[in-house]
N, C-alpha and C. Protein backbone atom coordinates (compact mmCIF):
# COMPACT_ATOMS: atom_id res chain seq x y z
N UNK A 1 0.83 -1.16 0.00
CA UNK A 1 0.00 0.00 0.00
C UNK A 1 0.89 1.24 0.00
N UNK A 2 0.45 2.41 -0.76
CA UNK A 2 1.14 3.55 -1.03
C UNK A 2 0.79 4.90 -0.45
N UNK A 3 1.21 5.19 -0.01
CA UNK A 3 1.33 6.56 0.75
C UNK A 3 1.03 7.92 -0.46
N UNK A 4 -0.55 8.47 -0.37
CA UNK A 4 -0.89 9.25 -1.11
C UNK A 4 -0.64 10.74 -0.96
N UNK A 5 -0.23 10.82 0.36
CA UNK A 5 -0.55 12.24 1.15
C UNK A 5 0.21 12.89 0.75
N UNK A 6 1.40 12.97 0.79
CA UNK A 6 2.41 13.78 0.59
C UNK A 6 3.01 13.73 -1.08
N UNK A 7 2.65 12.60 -1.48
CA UNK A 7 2.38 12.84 -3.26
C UNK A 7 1.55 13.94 -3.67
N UNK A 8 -0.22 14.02 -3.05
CA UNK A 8 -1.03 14.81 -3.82
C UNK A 8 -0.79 16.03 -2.98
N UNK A 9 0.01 15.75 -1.70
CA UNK A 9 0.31 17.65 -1.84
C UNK A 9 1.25 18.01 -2.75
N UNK A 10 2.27 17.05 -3.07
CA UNK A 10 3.56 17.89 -3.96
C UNK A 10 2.81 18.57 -5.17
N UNK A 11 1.74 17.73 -5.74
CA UNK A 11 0.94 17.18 -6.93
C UNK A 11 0.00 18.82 -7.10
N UNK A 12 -0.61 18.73 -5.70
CA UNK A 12 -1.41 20.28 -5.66
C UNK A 12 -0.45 21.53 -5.51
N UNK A 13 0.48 21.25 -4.71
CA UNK A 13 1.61 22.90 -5.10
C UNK A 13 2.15 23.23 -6.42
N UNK A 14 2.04 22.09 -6.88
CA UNK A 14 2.68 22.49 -8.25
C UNK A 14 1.45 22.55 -9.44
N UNK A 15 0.63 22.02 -9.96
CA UNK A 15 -0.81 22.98 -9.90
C UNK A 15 -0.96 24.13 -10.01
N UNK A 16 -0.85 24.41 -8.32
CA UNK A 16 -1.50 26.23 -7.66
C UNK A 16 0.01 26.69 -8.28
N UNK A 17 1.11 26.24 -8.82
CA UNK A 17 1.96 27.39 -9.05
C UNK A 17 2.24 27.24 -10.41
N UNK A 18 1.44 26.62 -11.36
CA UNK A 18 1.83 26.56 -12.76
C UNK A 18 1.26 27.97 -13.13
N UNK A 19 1.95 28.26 -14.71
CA UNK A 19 1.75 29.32 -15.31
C UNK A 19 0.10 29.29 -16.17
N UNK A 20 -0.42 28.09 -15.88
CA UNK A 20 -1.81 27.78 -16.42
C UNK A 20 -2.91 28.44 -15.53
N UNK A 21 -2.42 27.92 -14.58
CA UNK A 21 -3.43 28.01 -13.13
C UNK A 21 -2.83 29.39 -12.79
N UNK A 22 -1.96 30.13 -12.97
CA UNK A 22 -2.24 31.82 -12.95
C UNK A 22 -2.82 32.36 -13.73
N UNK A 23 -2.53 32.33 -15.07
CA UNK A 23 -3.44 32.99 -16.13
C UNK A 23 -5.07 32.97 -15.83
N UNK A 24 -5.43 31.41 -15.34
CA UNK A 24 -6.72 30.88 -14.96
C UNK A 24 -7.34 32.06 -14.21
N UNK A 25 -6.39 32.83 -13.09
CA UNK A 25 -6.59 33.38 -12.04
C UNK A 25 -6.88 34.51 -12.33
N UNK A 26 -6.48 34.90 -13.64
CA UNK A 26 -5.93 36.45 -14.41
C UNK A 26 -7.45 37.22 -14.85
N UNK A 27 -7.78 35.45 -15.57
CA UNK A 27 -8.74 35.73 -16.40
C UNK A 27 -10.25 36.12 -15.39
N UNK A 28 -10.00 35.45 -14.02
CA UNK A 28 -11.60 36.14 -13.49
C UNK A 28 -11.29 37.09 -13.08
N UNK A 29 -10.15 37.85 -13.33
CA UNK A 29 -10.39 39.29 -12.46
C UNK A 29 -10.13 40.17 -13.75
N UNK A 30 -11.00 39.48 -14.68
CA UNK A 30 -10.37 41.47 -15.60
C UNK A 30 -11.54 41.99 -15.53
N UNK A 31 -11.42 43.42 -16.05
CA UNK A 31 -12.52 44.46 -15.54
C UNK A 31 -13.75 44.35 -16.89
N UNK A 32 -14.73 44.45 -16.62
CA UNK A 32 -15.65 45.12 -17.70
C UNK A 32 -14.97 44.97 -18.52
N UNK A 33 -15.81 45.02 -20.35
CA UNK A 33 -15.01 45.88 -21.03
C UNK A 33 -15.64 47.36 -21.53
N UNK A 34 -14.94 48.44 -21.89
CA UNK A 34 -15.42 49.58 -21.49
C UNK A 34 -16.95 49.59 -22.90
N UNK A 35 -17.74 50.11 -22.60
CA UNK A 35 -19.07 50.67 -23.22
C UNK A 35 -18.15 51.62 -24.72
N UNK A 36 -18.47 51.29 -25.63
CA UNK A 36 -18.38 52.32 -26.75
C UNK A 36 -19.80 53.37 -27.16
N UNK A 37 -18.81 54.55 -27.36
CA UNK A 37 -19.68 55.80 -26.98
C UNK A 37 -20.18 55.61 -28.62
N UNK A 38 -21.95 55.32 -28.44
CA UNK A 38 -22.62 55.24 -29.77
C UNK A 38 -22.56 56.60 -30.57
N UNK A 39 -22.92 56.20 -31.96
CA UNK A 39 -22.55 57.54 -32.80
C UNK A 39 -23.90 58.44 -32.87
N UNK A 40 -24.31 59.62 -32.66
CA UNK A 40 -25.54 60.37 -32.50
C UNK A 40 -25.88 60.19 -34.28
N UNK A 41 -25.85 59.72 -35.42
CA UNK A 41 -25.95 59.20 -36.58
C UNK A 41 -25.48 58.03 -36.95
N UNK A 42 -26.18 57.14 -37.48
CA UNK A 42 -26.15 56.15 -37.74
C UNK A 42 -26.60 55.28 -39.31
N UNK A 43 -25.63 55.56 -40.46
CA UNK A 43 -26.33 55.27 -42.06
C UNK A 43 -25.52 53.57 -42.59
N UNK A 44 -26.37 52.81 -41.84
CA UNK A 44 -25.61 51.21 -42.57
C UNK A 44 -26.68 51.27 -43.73
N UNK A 45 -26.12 49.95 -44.91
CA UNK A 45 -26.45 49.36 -45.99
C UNK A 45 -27.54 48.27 -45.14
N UNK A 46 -28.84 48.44 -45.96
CA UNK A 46 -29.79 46.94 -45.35
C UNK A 46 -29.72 46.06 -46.63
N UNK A 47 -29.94 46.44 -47.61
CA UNK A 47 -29.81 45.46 -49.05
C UNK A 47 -30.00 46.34 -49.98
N UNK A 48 -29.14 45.66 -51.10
CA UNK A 48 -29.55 46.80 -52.45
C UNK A 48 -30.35 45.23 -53.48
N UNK A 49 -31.06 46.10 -54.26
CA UNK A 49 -32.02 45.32 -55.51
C UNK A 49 -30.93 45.63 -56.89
N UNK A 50 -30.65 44.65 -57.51
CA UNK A 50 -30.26 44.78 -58.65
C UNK A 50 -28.96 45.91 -58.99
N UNK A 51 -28.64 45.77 -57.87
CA UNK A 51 -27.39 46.41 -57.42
C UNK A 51 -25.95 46.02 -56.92
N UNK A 52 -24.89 46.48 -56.88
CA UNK A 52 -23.62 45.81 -56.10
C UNK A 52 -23.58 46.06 -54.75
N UNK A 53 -24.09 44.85 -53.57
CA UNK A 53 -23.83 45.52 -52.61
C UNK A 53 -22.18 46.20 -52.10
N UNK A 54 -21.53 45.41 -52.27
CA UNK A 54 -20.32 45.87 -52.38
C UNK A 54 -19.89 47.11 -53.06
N UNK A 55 -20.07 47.91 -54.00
CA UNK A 55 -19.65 49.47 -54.01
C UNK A 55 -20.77 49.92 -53.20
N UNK A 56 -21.71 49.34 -52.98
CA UNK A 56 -22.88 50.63 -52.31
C UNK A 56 -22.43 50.60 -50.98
N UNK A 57 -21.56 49.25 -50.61
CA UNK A 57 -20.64 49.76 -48.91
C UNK A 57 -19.56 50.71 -49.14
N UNK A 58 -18.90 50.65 -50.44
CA UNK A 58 -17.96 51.42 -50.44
C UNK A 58 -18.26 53.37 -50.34
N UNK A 59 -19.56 53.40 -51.02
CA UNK A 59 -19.84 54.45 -51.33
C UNK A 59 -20.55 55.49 -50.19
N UNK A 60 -20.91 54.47 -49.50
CA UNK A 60 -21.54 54.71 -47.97
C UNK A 60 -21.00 55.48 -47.04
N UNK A 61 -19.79 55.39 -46.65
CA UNK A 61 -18.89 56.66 -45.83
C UNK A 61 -18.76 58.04 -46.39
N UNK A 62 -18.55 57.92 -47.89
CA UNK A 62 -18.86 58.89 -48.46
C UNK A 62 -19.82 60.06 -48.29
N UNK A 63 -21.20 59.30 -47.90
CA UNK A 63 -22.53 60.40 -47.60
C UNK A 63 -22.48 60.86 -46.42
N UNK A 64 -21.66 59.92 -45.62
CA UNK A 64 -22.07 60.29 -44.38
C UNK A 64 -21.51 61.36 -43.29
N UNK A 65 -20.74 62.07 -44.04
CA UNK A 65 -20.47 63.64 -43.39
C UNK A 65 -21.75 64.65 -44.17
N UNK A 66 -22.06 64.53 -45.46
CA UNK A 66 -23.42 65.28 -45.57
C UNK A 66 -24.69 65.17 -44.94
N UNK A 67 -24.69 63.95 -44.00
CA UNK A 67 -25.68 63.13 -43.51
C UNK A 67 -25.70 63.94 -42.22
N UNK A 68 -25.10 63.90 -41.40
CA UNK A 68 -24.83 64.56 -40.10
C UNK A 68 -24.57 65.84 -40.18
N UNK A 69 -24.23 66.67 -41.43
CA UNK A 69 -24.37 68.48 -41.26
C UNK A 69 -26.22 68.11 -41.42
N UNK A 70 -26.79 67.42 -42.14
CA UNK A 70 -28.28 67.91 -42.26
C UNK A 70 -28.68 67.63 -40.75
N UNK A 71 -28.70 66.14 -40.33
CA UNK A 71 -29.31 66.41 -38.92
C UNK A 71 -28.67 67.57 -38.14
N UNK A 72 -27.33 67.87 -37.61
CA UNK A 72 -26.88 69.14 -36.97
C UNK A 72 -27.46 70.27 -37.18
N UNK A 73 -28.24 70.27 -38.33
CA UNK A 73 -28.59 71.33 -38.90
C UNK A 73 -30.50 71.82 -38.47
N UNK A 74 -31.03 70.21 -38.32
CA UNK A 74 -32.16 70.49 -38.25
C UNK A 74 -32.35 70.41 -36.87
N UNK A 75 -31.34 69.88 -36.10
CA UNK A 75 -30.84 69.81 -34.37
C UNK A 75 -31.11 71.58 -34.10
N UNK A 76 -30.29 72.59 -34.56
CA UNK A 76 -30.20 73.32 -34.30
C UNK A 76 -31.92 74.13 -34.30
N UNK A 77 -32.58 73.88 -35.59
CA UNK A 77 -34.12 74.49 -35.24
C UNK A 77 -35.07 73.96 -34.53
N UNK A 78 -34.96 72.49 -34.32
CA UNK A 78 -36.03 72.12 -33.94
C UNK A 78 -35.21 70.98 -32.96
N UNK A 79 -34.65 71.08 -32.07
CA UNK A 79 -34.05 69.39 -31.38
C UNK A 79 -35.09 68.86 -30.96
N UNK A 80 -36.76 68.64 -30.59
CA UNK A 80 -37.18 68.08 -29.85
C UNK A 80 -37.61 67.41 -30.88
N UNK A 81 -37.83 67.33 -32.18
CA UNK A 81 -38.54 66.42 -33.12
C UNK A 81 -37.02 65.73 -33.38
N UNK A 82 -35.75 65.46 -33.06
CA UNK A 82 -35.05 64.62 -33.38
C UNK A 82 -34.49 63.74 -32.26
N UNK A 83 -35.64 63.32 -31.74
CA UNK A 83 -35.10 62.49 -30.16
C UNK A 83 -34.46 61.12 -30.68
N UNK A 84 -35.26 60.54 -30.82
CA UNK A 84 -34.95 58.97 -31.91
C UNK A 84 -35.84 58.78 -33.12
N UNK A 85 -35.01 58.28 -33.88
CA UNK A 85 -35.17 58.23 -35.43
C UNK A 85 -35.30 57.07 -36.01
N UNK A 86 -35.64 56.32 -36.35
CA UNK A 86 -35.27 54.90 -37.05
C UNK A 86 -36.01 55.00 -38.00
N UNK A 87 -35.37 55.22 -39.94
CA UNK A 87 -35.88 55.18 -40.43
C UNK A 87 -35.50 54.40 -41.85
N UNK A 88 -36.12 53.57 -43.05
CA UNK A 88 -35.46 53.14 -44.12
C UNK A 88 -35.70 54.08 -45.51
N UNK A 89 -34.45 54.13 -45.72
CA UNK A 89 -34.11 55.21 -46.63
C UNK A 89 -33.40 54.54 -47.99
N UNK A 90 -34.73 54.59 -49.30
CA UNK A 90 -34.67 54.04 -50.33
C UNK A 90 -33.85 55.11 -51.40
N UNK A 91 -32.89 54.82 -52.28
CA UNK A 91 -31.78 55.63 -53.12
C UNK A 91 -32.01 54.90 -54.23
N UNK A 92 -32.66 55.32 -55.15
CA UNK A 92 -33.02 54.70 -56.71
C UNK A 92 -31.99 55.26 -57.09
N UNK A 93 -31.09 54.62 -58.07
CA UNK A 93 -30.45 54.55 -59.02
C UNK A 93 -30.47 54.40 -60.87
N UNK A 94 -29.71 54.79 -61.07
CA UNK A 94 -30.00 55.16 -63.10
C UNK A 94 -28.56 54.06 -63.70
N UNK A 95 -28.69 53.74 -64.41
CA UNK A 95 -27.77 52.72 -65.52
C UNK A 95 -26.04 52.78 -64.98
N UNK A 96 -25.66 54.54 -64.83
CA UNK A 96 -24.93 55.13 -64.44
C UNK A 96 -24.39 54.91 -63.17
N UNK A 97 -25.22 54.97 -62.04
CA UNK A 97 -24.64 54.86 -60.74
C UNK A 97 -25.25 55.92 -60.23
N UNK A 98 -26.03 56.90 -61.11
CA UNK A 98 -26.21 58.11 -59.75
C UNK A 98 -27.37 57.87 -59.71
N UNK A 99 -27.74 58.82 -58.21
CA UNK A 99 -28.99 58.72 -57.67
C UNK A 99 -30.08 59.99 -58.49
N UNK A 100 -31.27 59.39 -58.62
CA UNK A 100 -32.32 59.83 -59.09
C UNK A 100 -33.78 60.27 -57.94
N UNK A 101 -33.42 59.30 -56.78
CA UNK A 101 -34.67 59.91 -56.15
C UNK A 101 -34.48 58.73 -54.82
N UNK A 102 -34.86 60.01 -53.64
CA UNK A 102 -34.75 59.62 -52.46
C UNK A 102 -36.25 59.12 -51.90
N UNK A 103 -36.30 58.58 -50.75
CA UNK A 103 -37.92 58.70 -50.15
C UNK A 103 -37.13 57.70 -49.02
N UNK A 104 -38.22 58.34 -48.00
CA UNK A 104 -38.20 58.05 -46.80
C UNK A 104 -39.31 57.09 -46.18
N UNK A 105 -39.29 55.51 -45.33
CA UNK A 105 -40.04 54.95 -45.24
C UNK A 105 -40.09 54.73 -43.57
N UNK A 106 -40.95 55.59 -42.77
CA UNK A 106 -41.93 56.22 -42.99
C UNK A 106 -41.32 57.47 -42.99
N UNK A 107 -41.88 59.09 -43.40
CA UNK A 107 -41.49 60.49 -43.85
C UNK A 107 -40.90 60.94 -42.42
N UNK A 108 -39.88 61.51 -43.11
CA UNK A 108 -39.39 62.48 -41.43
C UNK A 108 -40.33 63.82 -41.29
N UNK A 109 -40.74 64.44 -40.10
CA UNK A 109 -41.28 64.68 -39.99
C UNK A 109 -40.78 66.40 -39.38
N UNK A 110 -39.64 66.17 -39.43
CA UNK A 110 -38.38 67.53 -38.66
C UNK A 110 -38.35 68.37 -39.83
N UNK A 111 -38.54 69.50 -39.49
CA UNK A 111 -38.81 70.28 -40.50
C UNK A 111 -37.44 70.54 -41.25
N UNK A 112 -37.70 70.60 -42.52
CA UNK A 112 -36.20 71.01 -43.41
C UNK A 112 -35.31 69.68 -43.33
N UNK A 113 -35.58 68.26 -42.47
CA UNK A 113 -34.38 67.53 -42.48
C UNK A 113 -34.42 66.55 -43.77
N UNK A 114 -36.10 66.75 -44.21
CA UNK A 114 -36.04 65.61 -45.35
C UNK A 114 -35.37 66.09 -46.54
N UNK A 115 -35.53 67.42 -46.89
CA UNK A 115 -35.10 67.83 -48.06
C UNK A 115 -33.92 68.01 -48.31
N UNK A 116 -33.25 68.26 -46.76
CA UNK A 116 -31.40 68.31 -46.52
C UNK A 116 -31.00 66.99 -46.89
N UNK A 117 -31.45 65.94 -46.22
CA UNK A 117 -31.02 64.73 -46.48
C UNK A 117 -31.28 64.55 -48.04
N UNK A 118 -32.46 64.72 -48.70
CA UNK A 118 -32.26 64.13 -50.23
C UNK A 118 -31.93 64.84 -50.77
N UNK A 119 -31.34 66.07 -51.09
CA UNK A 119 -30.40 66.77 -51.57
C UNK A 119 -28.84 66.07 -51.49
N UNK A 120 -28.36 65.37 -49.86
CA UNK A 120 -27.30 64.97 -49.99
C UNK A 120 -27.48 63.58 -50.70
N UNK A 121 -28.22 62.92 -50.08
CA UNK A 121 -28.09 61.80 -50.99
C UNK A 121 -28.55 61.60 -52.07
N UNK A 122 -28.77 62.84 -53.30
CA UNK A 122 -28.91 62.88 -54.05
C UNK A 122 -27.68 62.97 -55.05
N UNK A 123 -26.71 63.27 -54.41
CA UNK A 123 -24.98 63.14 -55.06
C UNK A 123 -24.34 61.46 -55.23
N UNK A 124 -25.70 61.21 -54.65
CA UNK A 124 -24.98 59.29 -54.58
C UNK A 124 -24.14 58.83 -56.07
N UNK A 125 -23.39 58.90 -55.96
CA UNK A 125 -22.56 58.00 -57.34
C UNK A 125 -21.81 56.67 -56.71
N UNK A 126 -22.04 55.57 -57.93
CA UNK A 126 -21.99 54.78 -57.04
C UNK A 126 -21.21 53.62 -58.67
N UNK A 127 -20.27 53.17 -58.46
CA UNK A 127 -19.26 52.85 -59.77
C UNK A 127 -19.94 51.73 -59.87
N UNK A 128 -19.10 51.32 -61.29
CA UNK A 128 -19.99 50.04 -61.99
C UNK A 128 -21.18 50.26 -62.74
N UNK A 129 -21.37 49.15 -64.12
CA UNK A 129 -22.60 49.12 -64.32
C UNK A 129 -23.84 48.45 -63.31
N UNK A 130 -24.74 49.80 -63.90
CA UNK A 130 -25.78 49.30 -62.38
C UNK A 130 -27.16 48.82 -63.20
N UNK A 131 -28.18 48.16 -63.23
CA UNK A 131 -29.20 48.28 -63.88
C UNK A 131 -29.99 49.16 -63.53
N UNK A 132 -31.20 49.69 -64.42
CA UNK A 132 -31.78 50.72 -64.48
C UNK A 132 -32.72 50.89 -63.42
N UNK A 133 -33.03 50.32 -62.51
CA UNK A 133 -33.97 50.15 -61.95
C UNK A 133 -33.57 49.72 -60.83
N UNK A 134 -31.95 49.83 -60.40
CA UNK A 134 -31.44 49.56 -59.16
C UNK A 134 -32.05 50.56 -57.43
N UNK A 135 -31.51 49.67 -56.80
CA UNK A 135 -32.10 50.47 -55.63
C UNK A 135 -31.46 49.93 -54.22
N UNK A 136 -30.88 51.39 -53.54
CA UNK A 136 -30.06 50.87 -52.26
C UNK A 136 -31.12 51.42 -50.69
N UNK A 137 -31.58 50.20 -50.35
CA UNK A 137 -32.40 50.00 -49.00
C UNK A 137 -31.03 51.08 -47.78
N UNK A 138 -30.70 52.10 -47.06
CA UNK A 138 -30.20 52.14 -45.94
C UNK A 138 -30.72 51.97 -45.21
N UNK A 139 -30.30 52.03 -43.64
CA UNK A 139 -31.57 52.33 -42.56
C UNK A 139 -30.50 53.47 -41.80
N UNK A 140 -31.37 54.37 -41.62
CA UNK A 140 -31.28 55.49 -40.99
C UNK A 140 -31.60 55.94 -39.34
N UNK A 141 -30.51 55.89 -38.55
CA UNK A 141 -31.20 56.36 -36.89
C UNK A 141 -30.40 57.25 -36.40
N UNK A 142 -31.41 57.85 -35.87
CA UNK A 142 -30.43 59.38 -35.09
C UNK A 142 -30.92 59.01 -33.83
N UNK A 143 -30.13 58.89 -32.90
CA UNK A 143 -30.03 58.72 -31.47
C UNK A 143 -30.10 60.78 -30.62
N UNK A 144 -30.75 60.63 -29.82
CA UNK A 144 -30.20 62.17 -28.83
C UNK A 144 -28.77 61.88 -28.63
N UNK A 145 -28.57 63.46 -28.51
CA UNK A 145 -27.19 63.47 -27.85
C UNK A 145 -26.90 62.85 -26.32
């Protein structure tokens, strides 16, 4: 018969002092991870029709400094009609790539912000042949500050 005791202590100190069983130790004490501060505008791609989604991601950062002077803009006359926003924002397209006509599903309702916005996204150019009858779905949300 064999003497266990002083085996499974050697057995457990060395264990509690491996570089496994610290890391182990590391890992329940890390902090949170910190909250990212959301963007007060918000213009992703939901799907395009007969379109490339791929340039219409490319083309997408593009609008989106004209996108945020219009809300800033309609912030400044009216902030209480821009509390939260969630809206889908259809960009018809021509053979070419550019945009022909905006609309809003359902209408914004902030005065001056619809016409700012389809004015900007009315510069949409967007490379490649596109078919005539293409069309890029965004979705649109403005968060409060």
């Amino acid at each position: 018969m064999t003497r266990h005791g002083p085996l499974s202590a050697l057995l457990a100190l060395l264990v509690a002092a491996s570089p496994l069983a610290a890391q182990g130790r590391r890992r329940r004490h890390r902090p949170p991870p910190r909250a990212t501060a959301s963007r007060p505008v918000d213009l992703r791609l939901l799907r395009t029709e007969r379109a490339s989604a791929a340039a219409s991601s490319l083309a997408l950062p593009t609008m989106l400094p004209a996108v945020i002077r219009c809300v800033e803009q309609a912030r400044s006359v009216d902030p209480a009609a821009l509390a939260t926003i969630r809206r889908v924002v259809v960009v018809s397209l021509t053979l070419g790539g550019r945009a022909t006509a905006v609309t809003f599903d359902p209408p914004l309702l902030a005065r001056g912000l619809s016409a700012c916005l389809g004015d900007a996204l009315l510069t949409w150019r967007q490379p490649g042949v596109i078919h005539p009858r293409a069309s890029v779905f965004l979705a649109l949300e403005l968060r409060p500050r």
